[in-house]
N, C-alpha and C. Protein backbone atom coordinates (compact mmCIF):
# COMPACT_ATOMS: atom_id res chain seq x y z
N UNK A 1 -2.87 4.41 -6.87
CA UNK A 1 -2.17 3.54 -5.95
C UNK A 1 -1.50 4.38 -4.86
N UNK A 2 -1.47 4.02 -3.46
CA UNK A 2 -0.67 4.55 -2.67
C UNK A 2 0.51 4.54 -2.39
N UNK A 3 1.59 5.34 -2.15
CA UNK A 3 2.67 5.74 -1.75
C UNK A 3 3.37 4.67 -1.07
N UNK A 4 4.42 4.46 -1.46
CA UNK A 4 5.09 3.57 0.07
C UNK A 4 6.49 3.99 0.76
N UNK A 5 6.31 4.12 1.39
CA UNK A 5 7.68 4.43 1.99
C UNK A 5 8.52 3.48 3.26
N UNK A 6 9.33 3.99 2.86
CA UNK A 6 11.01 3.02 3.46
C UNK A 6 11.86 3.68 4.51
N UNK A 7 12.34 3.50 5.70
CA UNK A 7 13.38 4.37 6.01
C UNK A 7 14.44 3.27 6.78
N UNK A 8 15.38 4.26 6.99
CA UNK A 8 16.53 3.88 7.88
C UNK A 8 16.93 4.86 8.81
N UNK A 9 17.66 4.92 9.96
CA UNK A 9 18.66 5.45 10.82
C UNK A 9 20.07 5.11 10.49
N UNK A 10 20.54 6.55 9.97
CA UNK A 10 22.12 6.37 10.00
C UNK A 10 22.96 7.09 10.73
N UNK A 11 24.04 6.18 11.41
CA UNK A 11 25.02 6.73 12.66
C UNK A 11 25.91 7.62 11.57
N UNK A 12 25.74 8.83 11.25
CA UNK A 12 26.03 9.64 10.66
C UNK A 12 25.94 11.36 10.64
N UNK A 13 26.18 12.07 10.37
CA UNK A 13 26.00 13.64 10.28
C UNK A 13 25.41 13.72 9.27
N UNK A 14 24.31 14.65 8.91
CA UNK A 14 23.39 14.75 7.76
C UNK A 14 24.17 15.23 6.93
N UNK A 15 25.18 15.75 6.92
CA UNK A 15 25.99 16.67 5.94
C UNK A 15 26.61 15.64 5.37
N UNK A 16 27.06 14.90 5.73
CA UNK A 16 27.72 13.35 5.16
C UNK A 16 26.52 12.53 4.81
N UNK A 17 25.61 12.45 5.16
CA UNK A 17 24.65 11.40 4.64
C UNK A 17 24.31 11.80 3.23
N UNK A 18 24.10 13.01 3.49
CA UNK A 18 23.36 14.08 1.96
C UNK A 18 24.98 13.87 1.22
N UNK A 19 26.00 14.12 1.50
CA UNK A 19 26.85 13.89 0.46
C UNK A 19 26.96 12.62 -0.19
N UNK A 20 26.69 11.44 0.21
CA UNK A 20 26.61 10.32 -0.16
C UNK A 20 25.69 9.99 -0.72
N UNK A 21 24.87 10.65 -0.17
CA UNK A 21 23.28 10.44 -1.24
C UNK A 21 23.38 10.93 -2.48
N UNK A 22 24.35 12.29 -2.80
CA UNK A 22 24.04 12.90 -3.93
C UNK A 22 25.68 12.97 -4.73
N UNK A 23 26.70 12.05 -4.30
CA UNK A 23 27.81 11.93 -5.44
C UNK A 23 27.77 10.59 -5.97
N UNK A 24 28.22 11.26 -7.01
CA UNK A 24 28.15 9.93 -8.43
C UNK A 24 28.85 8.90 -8.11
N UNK A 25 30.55 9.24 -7.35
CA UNK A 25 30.95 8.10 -7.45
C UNK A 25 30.86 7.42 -5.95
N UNK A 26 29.91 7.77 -5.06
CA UNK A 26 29.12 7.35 -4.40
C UNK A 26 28.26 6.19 -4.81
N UNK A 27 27.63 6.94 -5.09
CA UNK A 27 26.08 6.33 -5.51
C UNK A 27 26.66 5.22 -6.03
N UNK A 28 27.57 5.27 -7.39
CA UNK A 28 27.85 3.71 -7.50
C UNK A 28 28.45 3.13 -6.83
N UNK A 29 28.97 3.04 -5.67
CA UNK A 29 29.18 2.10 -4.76
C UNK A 29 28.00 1.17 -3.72
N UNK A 30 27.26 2.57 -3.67
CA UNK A 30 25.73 1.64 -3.03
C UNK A 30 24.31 1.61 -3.37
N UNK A 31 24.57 2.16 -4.65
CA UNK A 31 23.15 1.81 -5.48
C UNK A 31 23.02 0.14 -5.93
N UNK A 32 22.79 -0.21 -5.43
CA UNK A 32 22.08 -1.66 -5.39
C UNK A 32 21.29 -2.08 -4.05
N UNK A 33 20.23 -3.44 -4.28
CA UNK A 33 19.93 -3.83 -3.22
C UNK A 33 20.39 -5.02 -3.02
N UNK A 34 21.38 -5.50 -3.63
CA UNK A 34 22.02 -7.36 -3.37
C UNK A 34 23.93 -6.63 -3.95
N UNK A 35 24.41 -8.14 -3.81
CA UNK A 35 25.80 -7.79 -4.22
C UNK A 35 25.56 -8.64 -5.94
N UNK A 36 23.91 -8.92 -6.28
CA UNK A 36 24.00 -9.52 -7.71
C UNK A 36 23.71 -8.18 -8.73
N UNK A 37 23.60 -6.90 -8.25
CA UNK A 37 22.95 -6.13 -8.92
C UNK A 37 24.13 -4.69 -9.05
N UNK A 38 24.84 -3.82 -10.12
CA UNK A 38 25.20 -3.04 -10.23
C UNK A 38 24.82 -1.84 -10.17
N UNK A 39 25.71 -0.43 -9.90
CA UNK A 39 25.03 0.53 -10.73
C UNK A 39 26.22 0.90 -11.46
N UNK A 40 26.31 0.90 -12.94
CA UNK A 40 27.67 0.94 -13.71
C UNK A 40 28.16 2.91 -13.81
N UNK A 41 26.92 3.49 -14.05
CA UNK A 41 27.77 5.18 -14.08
C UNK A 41 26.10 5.93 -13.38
N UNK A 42 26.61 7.18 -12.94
CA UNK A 42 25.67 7.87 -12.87
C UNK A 42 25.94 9.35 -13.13
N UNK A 43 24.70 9.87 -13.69
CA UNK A 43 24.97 11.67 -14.11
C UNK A 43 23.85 12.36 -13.18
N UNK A 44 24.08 13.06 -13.10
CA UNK A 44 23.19 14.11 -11.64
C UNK A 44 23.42 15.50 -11.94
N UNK A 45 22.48 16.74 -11.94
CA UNK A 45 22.27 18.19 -12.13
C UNK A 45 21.56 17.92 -10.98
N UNK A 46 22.15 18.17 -9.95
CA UNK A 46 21.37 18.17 -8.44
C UNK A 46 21.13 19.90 -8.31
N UNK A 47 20.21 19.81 -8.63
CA UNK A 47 19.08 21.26 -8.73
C UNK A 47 17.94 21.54 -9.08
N UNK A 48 17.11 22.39 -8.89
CA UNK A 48 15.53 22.12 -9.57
C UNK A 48 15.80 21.82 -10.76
N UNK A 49 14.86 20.87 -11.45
CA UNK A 49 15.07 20.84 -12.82
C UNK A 49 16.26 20.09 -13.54
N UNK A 50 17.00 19.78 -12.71
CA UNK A 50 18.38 18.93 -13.25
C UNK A 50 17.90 17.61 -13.51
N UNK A 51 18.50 16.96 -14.38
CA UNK A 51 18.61 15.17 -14.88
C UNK A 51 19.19 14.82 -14.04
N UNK A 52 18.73 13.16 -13.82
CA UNK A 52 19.73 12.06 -13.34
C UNK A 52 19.31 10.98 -14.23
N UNK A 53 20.10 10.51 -14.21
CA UNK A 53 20.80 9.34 -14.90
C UNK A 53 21.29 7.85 -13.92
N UNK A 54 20.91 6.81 -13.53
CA UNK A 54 21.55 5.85 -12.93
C UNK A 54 21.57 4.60 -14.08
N UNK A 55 22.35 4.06 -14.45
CA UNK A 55 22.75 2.98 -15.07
C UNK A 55 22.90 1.97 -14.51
N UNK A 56 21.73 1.00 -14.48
CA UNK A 56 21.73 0.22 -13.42
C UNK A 56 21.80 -1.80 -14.19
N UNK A 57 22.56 -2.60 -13.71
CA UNK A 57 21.98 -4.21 -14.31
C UNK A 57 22.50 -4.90 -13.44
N UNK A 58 22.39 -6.15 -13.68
CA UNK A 58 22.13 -7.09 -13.06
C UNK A 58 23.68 -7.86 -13.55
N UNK A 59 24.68 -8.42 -12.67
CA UNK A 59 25.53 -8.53 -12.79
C UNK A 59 25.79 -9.62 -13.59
N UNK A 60 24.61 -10.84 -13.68
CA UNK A 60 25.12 -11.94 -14.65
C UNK A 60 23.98 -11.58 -15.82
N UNK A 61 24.03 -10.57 -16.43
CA UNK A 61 23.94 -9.49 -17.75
C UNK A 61 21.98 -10.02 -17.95
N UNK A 62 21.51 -10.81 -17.55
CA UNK A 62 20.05 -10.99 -16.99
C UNK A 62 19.28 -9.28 -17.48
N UNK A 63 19.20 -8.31 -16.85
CA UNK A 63 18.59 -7.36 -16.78
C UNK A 63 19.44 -6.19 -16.71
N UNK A 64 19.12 -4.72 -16.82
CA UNK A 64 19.60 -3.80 -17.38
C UNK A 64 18.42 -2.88 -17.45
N UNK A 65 18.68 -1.86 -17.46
CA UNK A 65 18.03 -0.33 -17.55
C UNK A 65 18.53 0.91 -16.84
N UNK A 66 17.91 2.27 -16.74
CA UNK A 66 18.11 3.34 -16.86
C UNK A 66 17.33 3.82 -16.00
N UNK A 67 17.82 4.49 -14.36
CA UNK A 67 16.69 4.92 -13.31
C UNK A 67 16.51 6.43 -14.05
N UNK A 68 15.80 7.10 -14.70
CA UNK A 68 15.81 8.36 -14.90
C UNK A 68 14.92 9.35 -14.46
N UNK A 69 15.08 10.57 -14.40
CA UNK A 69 14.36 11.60 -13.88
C UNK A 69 14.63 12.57 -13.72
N UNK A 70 13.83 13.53 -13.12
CA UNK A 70 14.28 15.36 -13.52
C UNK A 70 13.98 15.74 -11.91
N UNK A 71 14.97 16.40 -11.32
CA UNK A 71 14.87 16.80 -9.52
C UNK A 71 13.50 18.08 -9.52
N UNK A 72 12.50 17.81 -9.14
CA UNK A 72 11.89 18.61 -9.01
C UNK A 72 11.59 20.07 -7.80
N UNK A 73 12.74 19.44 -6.84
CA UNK A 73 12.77 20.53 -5.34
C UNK A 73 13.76 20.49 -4.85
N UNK A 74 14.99 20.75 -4.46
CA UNK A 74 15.76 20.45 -4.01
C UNK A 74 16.35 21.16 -2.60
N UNK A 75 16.15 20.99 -1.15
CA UNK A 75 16.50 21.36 -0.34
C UNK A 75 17.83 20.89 0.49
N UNK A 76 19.22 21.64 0.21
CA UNK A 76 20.40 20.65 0.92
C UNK A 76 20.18 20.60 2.15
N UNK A 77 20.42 19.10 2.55
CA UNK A 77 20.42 18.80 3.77
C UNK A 77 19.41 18.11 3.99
N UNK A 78 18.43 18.42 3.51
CA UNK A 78 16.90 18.06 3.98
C UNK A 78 16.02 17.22 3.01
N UNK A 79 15.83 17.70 1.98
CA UNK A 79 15.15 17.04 0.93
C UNK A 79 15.59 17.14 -0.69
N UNK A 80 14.62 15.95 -1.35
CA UNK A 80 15.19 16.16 -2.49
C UNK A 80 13.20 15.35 -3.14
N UNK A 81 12.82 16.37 -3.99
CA UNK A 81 11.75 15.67 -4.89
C UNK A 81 11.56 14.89 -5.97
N UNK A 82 11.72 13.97 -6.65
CA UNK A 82 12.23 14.16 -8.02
C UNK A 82 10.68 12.87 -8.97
N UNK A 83 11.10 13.65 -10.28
CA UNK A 83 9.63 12.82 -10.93
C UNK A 83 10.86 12.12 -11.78
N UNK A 84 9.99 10.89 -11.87
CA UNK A 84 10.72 9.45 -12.46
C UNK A 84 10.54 9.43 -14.04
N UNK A 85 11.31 8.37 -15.10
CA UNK A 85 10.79 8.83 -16.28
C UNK A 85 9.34 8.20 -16.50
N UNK A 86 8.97 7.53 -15.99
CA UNK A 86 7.02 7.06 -16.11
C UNK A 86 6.38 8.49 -15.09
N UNK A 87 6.92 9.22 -14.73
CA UNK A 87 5.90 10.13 -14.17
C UNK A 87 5.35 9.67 -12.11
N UNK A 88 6.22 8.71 -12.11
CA UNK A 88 5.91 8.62 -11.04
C UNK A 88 6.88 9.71 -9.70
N UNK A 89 6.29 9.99 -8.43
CA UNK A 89 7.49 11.05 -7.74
C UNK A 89 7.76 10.25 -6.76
N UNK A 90 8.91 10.51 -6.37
CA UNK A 90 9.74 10.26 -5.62
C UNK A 90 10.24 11.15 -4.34
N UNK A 91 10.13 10.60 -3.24
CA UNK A 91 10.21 12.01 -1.84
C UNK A 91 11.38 11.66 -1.25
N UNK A 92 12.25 11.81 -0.60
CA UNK A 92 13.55 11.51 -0.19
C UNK A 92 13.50 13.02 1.06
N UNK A 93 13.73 12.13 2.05
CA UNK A 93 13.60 13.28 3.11
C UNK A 93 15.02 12.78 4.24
N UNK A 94 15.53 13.89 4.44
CA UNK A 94 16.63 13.65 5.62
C UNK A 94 16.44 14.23 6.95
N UNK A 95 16.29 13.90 7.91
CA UNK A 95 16.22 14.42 8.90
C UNK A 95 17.27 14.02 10.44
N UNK A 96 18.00 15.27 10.54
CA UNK A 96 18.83 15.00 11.80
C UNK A 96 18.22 14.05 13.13
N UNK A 97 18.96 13.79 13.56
CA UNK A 97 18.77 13.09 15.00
C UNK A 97 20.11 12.76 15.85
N UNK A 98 20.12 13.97 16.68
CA UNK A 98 21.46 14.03 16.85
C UNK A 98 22.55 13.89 16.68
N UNK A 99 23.60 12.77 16.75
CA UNK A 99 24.63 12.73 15.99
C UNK A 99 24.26 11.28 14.84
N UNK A 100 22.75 11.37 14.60
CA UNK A 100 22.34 10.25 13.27
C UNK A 100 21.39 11.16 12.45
N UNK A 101 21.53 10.28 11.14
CA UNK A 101 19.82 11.28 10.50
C UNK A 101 19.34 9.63 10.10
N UNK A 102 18.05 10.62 10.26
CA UNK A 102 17.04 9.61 9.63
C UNK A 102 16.70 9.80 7.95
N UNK A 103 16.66 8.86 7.48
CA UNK A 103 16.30 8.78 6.05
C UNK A 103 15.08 8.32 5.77
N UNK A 104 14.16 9.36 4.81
CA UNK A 104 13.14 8.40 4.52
C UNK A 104 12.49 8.50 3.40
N UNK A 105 12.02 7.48 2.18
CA UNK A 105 11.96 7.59 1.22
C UNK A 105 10.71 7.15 1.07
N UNK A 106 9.57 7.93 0.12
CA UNK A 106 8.69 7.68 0.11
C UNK A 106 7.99 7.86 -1.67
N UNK A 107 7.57 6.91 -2.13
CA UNK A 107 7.31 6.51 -4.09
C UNK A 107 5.90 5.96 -4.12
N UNK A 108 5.62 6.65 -5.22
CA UNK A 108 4.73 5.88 -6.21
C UNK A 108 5.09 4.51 -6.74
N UNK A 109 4.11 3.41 -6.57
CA UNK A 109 4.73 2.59 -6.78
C UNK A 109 4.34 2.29 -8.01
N UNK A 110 4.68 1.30 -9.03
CA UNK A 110 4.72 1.04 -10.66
C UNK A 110 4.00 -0.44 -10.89
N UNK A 111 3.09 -0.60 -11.90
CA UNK A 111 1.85 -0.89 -11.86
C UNK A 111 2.29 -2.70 -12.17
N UNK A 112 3.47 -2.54 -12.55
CA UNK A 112 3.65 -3.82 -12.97
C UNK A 112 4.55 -4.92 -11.70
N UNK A 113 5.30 -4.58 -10.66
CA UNK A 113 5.84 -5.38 -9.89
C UNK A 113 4.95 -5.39 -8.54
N UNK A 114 4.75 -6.67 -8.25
CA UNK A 114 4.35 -6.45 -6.91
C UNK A 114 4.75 -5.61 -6.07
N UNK A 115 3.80 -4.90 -4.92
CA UNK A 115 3.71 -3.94 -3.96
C UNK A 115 5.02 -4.34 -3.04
N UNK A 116 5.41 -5.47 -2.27
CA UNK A 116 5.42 -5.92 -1.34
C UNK A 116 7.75 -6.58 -2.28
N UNK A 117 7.05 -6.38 -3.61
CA UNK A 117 8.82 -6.80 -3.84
C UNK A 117 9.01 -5.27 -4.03
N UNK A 118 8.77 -4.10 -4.53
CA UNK A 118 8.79 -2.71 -4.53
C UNK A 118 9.57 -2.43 -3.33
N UNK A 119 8.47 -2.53 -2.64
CA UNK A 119 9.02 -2.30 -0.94
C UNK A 119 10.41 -2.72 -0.40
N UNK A 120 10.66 -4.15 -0.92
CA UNK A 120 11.49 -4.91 -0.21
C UNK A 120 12.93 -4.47 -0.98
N UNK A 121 12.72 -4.01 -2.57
CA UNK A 121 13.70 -3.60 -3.23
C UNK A 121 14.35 -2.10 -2.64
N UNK A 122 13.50 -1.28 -2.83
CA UNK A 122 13.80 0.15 -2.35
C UNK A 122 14.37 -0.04 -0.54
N UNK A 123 13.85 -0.86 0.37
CA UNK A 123 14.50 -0.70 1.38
C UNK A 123 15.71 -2.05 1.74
N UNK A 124 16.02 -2.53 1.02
CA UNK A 124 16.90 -3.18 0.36
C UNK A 124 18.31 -2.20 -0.07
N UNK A 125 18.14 -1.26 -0.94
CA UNK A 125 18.74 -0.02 -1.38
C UNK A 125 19.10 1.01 -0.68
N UNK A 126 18.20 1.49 0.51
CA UNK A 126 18.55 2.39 1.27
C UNK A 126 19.49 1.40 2.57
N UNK A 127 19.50 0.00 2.81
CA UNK A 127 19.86 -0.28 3.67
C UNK A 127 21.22 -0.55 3.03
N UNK A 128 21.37 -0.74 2.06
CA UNK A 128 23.42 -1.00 1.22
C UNK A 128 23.75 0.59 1.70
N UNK A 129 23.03 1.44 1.32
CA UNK A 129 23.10 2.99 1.64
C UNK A 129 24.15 3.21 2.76
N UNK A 130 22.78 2.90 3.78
CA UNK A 130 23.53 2.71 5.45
C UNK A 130 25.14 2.32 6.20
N UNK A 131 25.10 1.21 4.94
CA UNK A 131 26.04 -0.16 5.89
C UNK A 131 26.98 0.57 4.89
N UNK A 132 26.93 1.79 3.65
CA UNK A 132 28.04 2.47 2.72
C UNK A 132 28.53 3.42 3.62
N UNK A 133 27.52 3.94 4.14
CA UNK A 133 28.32 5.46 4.85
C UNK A 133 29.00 4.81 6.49
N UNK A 134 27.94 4.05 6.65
CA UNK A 134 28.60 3.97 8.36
C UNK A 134 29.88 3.34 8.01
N UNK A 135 29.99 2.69 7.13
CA UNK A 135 31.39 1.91 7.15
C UNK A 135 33.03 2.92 6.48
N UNK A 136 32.41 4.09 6.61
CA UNK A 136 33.50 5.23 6.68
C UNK A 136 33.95 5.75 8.20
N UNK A 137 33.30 5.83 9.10
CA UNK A 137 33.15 5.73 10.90
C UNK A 137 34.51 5.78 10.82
């Protein structure tokens, strides 16, 4: 199956975008793609080879699970690789643009949800992302 990828523009400094991308008590503030969906804790070894951990459900207790995976590359500032626990990878790329960076995320997608809700979820997620950091401005 092919790759899909998602991005955004954020009115941001990459050094702040990448920090938000990669603290815990970050992340649970904008790891979701609705205001029906949580992320309750997260653990991170942001380094080659480090675990993550996202603890993720669904706020009226419906659904529940565990985003997991091991960082396979890790470049600050710029990138981050990481393989999922089904084996699928994950590309996460940052790139400056003057006083914004661009974000862009690009996955294997998983055999069981439609292509097209995949899509809409993950850039769903990066866009709570967005509207998390710019709203520090």
């Amino acid at each position: 199956m092919e790759a899909l990828t998602v991005q955004t523009i954020i009115k941001a400094p990459i050094e702040k975008v990448w920090k938000y991308w990669t603290t815990p008590a970050d992340i649970i503030q904008w790891n979701n793609p609705s205001e029906d969906w949580e992320t309750t804790s997260v653990t991170i070894d942001l380094k080659d080879n480090g675990k993550f951990i996202y603890k993720m459900k669904a706020k009226d207790g419906s659904l529940a699970f565990d985003f997991t995976g091991t960082y396979d590359k890790i470049i600050i500032n710029e990138y981050i690789e990481s393989t999922l626990f089904d084996n699928r990878k994950v590309i996460n790329i940052f790139k400056p643009n003057g006083d914004e960076t661009i974000l862009i995320e690009t996955f294997d997608p998983e055999a069981e949800t439609p292509i097209p809700e995949q899509k809409a979820f993950t850039q769903a997620v990066i866009d709570n992302f967005k509207k998390y950091v710019e709203g520090f401005e």
